[in-house]
Protein backbone atom coordinates (compact mmCIF):
# COMPACT_ATOMS: atom_id res chain seq x y z
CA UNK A 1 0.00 0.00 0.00
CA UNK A 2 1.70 3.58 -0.66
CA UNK A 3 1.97 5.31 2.35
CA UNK A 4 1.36 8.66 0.04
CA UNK A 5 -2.03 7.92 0.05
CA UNK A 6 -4.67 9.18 2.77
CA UNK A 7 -6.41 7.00 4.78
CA UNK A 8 -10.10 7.72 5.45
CA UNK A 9 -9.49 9.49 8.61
CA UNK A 10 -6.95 11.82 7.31
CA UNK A 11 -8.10 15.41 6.92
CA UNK A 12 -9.61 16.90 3.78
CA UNK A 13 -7.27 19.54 2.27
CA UNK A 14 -10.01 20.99 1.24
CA UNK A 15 -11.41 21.62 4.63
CA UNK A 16 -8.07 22.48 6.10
CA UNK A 17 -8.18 25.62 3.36
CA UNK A 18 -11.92 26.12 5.17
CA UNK A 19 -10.70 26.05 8.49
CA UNK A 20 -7.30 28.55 7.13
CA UNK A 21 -10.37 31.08 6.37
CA UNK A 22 -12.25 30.95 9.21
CA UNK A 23 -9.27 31.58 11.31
CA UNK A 24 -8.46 34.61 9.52
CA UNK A 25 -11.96 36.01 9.14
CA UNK A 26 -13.02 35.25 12.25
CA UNK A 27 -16.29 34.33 11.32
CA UNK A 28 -17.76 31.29 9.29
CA UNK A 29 -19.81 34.12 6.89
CA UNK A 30 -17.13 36.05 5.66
CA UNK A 31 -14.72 32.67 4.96
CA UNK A 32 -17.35 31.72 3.08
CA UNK A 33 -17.31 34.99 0.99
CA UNK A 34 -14.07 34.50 0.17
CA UNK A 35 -14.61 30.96 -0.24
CA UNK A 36 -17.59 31.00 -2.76
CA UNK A 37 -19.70 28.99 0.29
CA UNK A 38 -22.14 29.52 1.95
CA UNK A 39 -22.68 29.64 6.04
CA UNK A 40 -23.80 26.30 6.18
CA UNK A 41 -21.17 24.58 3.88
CA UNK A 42 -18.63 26.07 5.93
CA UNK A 43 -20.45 24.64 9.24
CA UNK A 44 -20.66 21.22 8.02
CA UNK A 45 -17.07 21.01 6.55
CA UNK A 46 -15.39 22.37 9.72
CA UNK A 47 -17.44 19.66 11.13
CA UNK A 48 -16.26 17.27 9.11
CA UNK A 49 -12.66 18.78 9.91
CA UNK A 50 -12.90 18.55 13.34
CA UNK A 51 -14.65 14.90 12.81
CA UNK A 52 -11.25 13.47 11.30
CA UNK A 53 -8.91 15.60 13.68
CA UNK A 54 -10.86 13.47 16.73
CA UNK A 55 -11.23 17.16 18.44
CA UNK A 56 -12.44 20.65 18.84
CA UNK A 57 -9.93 22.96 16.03
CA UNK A 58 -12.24 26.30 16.63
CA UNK A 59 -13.62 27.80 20.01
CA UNK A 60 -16.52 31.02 20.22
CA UNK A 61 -15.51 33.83 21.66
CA UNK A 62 -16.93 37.02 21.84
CA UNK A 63 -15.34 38.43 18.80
CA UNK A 64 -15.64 35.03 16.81
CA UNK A 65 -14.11 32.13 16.34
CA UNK A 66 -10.96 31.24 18.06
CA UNK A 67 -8.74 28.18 16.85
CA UNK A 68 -7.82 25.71 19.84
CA UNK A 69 -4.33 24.69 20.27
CA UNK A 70 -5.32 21.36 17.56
CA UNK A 71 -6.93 24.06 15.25
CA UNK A 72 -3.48 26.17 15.41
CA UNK A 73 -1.53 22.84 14.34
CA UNK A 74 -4.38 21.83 11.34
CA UNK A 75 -3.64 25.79 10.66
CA UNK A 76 0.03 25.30 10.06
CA UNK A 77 -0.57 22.41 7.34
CA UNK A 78 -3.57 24.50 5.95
CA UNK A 79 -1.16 27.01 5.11
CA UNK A 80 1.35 24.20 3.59
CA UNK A 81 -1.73 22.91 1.44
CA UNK A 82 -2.14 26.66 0.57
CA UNK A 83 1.38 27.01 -0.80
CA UNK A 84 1.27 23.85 -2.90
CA UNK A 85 -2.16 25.03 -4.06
CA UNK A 86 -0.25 28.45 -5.36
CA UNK A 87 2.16 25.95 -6.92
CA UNK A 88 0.07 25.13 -9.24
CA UNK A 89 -0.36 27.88 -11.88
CA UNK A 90 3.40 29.55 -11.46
CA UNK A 91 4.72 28.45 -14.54
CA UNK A 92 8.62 29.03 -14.84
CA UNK A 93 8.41 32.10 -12.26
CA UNK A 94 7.67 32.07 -8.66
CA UNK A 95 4.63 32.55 -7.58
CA UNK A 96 4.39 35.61 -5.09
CA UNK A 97 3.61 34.80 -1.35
CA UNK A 98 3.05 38.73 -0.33
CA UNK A 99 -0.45 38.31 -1.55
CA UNK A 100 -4.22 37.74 0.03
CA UNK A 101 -5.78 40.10 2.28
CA UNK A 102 -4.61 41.53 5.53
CA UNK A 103 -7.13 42.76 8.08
CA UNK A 104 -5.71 45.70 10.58
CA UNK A 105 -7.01 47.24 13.40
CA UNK A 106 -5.22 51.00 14.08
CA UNK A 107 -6.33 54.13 15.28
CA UNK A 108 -7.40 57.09 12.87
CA UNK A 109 -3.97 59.11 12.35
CA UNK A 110 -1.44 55.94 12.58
CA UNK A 111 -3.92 54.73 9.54
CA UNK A 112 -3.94 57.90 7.80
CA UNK A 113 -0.08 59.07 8.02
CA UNK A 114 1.46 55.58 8.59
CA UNK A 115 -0.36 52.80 7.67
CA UNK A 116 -1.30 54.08 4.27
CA UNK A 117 2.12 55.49 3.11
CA UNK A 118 3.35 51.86 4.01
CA UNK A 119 0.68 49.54 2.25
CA UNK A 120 1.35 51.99 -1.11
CA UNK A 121 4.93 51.14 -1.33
CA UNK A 122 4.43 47.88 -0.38
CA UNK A 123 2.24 47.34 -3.18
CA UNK A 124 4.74 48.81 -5.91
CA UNK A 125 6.14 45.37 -5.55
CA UNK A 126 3.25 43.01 -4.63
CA UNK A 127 0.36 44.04 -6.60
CA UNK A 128 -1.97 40.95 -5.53
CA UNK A 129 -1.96 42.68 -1.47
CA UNK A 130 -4.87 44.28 -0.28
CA UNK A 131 -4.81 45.28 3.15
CA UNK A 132 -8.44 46.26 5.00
CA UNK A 133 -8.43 48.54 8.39
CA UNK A 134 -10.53 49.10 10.90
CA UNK A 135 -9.97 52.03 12.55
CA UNK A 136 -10.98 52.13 16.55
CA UNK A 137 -9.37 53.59 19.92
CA UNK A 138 -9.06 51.06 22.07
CA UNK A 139 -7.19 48.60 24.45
CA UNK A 140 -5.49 45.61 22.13
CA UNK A 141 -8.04 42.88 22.40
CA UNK A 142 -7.01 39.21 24.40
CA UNK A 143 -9.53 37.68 21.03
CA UNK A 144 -8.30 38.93 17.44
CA UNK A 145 -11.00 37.00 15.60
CA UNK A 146 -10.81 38.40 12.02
CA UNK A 147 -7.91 40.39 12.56
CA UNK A 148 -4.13 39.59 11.76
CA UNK A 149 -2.98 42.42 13.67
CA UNK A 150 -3.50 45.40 15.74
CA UNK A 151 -1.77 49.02 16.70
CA UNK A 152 -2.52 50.21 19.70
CA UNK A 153 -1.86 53.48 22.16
CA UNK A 154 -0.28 52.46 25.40
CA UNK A 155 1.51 48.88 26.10
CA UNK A 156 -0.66 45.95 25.82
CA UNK A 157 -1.37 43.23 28.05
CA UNK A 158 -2.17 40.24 25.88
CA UNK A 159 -1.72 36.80 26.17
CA UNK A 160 -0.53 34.52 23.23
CA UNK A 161 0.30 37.61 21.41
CA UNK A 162 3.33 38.70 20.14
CA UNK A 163 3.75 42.57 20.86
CA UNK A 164 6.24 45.24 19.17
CA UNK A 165 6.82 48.82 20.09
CA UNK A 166 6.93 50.84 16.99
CA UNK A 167 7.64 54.25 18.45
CA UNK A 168 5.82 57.30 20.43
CA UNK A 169 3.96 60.45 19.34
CA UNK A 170 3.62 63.42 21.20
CA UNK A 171 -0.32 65.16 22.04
CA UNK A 172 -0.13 68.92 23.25
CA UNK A 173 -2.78 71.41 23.66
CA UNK A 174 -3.35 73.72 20.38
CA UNK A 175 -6.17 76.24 19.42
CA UNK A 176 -7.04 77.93 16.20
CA UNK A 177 -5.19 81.29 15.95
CA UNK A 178 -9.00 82.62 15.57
CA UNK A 179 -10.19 81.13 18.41
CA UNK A 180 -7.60 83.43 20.18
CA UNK A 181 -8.31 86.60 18.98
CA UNK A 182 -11.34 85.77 20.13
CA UNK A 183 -10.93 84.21 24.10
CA UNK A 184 -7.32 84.92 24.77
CA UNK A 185 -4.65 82.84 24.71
CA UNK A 186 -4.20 80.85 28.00
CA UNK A 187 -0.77 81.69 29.79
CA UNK A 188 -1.18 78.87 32.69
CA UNK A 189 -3.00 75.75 33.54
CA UNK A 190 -5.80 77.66 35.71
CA UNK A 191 -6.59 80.13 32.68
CA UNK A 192 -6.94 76.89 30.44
CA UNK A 193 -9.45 75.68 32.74
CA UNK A 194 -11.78 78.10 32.19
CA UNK A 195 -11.63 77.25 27.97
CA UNK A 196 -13.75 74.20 26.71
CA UNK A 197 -12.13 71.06 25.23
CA UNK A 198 -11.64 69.35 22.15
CA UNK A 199 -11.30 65.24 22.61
CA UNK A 200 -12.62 62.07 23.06
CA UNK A 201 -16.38 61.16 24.40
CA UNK A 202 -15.05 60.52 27.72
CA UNK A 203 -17.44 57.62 28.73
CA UNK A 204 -16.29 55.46 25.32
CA UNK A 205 -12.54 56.55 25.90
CA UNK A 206 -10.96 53.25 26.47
CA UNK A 207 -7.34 53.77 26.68
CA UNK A 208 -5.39 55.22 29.89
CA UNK A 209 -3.08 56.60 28.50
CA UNK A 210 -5.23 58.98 26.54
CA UNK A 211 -6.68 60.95 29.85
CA UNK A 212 -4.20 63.16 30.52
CA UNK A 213 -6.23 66.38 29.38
CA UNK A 214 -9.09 65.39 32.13
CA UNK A 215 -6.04 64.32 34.75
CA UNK A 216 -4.03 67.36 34.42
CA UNK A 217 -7.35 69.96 34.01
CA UNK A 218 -10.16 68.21 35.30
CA UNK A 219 -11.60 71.18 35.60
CA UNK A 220 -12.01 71.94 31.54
CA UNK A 221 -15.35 70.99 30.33
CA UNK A 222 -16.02 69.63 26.67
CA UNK A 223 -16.92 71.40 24.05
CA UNK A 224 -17.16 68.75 21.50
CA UNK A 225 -16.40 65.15 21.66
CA UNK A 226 -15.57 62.55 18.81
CA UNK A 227 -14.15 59.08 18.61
CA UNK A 228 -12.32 59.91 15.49
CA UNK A 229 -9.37 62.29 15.95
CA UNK A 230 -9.34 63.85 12.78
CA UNK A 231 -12.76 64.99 14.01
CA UNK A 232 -10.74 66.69 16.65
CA UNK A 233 -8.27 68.67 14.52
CA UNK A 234 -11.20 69.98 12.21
CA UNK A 235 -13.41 71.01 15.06
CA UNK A 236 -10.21 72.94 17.22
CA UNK A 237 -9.53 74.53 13.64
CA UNK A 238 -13.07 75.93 12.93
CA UNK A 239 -12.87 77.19 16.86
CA UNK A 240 -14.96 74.93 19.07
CA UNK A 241 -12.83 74.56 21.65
CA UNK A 242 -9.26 73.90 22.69
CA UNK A 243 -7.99 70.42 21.22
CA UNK A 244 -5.74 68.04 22.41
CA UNK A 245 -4.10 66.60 19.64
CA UNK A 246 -1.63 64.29 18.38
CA UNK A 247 1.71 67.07 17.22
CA UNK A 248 2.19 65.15 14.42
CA UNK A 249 -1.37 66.09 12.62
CA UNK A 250 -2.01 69.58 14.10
CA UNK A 251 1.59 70.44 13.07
CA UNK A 252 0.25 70.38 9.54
CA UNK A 253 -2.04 73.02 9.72
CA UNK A 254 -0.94 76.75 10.07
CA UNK A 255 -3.49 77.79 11.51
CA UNK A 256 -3.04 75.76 15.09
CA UNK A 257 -0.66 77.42 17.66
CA UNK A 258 0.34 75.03 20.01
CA UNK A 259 -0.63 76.05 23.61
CA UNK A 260 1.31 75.52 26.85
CA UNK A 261 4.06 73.23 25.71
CA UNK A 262 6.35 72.76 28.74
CA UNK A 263 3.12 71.90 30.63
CA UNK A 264 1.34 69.17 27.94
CA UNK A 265 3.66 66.96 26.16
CA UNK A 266 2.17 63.78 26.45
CA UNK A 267 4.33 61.24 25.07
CA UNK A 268 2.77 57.62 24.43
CA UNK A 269 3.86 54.63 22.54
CA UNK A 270 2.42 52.87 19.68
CA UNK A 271 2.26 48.97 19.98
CA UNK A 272 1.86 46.48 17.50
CA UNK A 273 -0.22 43.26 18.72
CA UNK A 274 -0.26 39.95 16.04
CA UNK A 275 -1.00 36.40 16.92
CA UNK A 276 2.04 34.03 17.02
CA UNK A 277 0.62 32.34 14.38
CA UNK A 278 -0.18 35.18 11.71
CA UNK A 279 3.69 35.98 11.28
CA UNK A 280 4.04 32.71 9.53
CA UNK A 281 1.88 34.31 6.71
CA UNK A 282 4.30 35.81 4.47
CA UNK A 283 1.51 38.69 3.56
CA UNK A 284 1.36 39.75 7.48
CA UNK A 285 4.91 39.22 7.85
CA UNK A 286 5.86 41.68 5.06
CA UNK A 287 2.69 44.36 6.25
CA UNK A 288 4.33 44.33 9.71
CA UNK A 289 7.90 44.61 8.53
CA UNK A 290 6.80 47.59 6.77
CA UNK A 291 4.64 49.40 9.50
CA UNK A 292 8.03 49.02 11.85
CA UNK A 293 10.16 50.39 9.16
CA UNK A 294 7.41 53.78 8.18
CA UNK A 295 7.29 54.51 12.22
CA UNK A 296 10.96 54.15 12.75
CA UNK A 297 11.60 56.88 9.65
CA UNK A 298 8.99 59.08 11.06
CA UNK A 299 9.93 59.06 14.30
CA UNK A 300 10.96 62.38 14.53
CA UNK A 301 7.50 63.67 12.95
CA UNK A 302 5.67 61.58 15.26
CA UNK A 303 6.91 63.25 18.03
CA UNK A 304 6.32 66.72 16.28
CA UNK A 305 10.44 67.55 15.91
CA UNK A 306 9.66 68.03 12.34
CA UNK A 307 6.84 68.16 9.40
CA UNK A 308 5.51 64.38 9.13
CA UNK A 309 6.40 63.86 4.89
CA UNK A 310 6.52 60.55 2.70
């Protein structure tokens, strides 16, 4: 008998490529977009999967599905019956592995001015990449169902997570030179108390890190509140209120004078959060060798030593 060929009980490749999408998506729905199945086929072939592995391979969570320490190891040969797959139709060239999509989770501005300067250049050379974000403020999540990886504010506790500093950014206080001529310019803490603030909806806020304006002037009442921070730079520009913003996107704009800089310099880190397992995917290996490398050369911008450029 060859010992090449698979026994009854042996997993189907096919569902191994299944069970590769579910654990990327998150969710059996959108595998089977990608897939061409629908919610049920995917059901009954992870069932079948989990059938022939004698054991559990995905877990609910909150967020999703969750692979199981068996699911992680029918991953890792997934992703071998995915490279043979590619094999296939390379002809005499190689086929390129930096391809597929790669789901991201990042705040508004590290999107905006790092993120997306990254992905273009990265896709100069690997045009079959798409990379989708979803852009939140929050704490890095202990379930990334559906997500490959995640940049945060403030270091993260996670657990079987791989985490990676990329840099810091610097938030200060800045008003519209209008807004000024109007009110006055604040010369102390106290007088800035008595101004209205630019910021986050306090009550969804839900990263530490980000409360200095309400720990250092708790007495300064909002003026208005987003959870998108280029909501924040608009809104201090057209003279709602005093904004504290990131120095790196109100540098950009003439029209902000930065208020009371010995006294708010906030200087926070940027963290990169990916599942152990994701970095074996070439495609999220090369996006997060390319985020490191577009923070470390704007460093100096991030920080607001000089104008943030590409």
């Amino acid at each position: 008998m060859n010992p090449q060929v698979l026994s009854a009980d042996s997993p189907n490749p096919h569902h191994l490529l299944v069970l590769l999408a579910v654990a990327r998506t998150g969710r059996f729905t959108t595998a089977g977009e990608a897939l061409g199945l629908n919610h049920t086929t995917v059901s009954r072939q992870i069932a079948a999967l989990e059938k022939s592995l004698g054991g559990r391979a995905l877990a609910r969570t909150v967020g999703g599905w969750e692979l199981t320490d068996l699911g992680r190891r029918a991953v890792r040969a997934a992703e071998g019956v995915e490279t043979a797959v590619a094999t296939i139709n390379e002809g005499e060239e190689e086929a390129d592995k930096i391809s597929g999509v790669v789901r991201i989770s990042a705040t508004d501005g590290f999107s905006a001015f790092i993120i997306a300067p990254a992905i273009a250049q990265l896709r100069r050379k690997h045009r079959n990449l798409s990379v989708e974000i979803v852009n939140v403020t929050r704490r890095a999540l202990q379930h990334r169902s559906g997500l490959d990886l995640e940049v945060v504010v403030g270091e993260p506790q996670v657990h079987r997570a791989e985490a990676i500093r990329l840099g810091d950014y610097t938030l200060g206080m800045y008003a519209s030179r209008r807004y000024l001529e109007d009110f006055g310019t604040p010369t102390s803490m106290a007088e800035l108390g008595e101004h209205r603030l630019v910021y986050f909806v306090d009550s969804m806020l839900q990263v530490d890190d980000l409360d200095a304006p309400r720990r250092l002037v708790p007495g300064m009442q909002d003026s208005l509140s987003s959870t998108n921070v280029f909501v924040h730079v608009e809104a201090t520009r057209a003279g709602a209120g005093i904004g504290f913003l990131p120095c790196y996107m109100a540098g950009r704009h003439p029209d902000l004078v930065r208020l009371l800089p010995a006294d708010f310099a906030e200087r926070l880190p940027y963290w990169m959060v990916l599942r152990p397992d994701s970095l074996r995917q070439p495609a999220v290996a090369a996006v997060a060798q390319a985020l490191r490398r577009q923070a470390a050369g704007a460093q100096n911008a991030l920080l607001g030593d000089e104008p943030l450029g590409w």
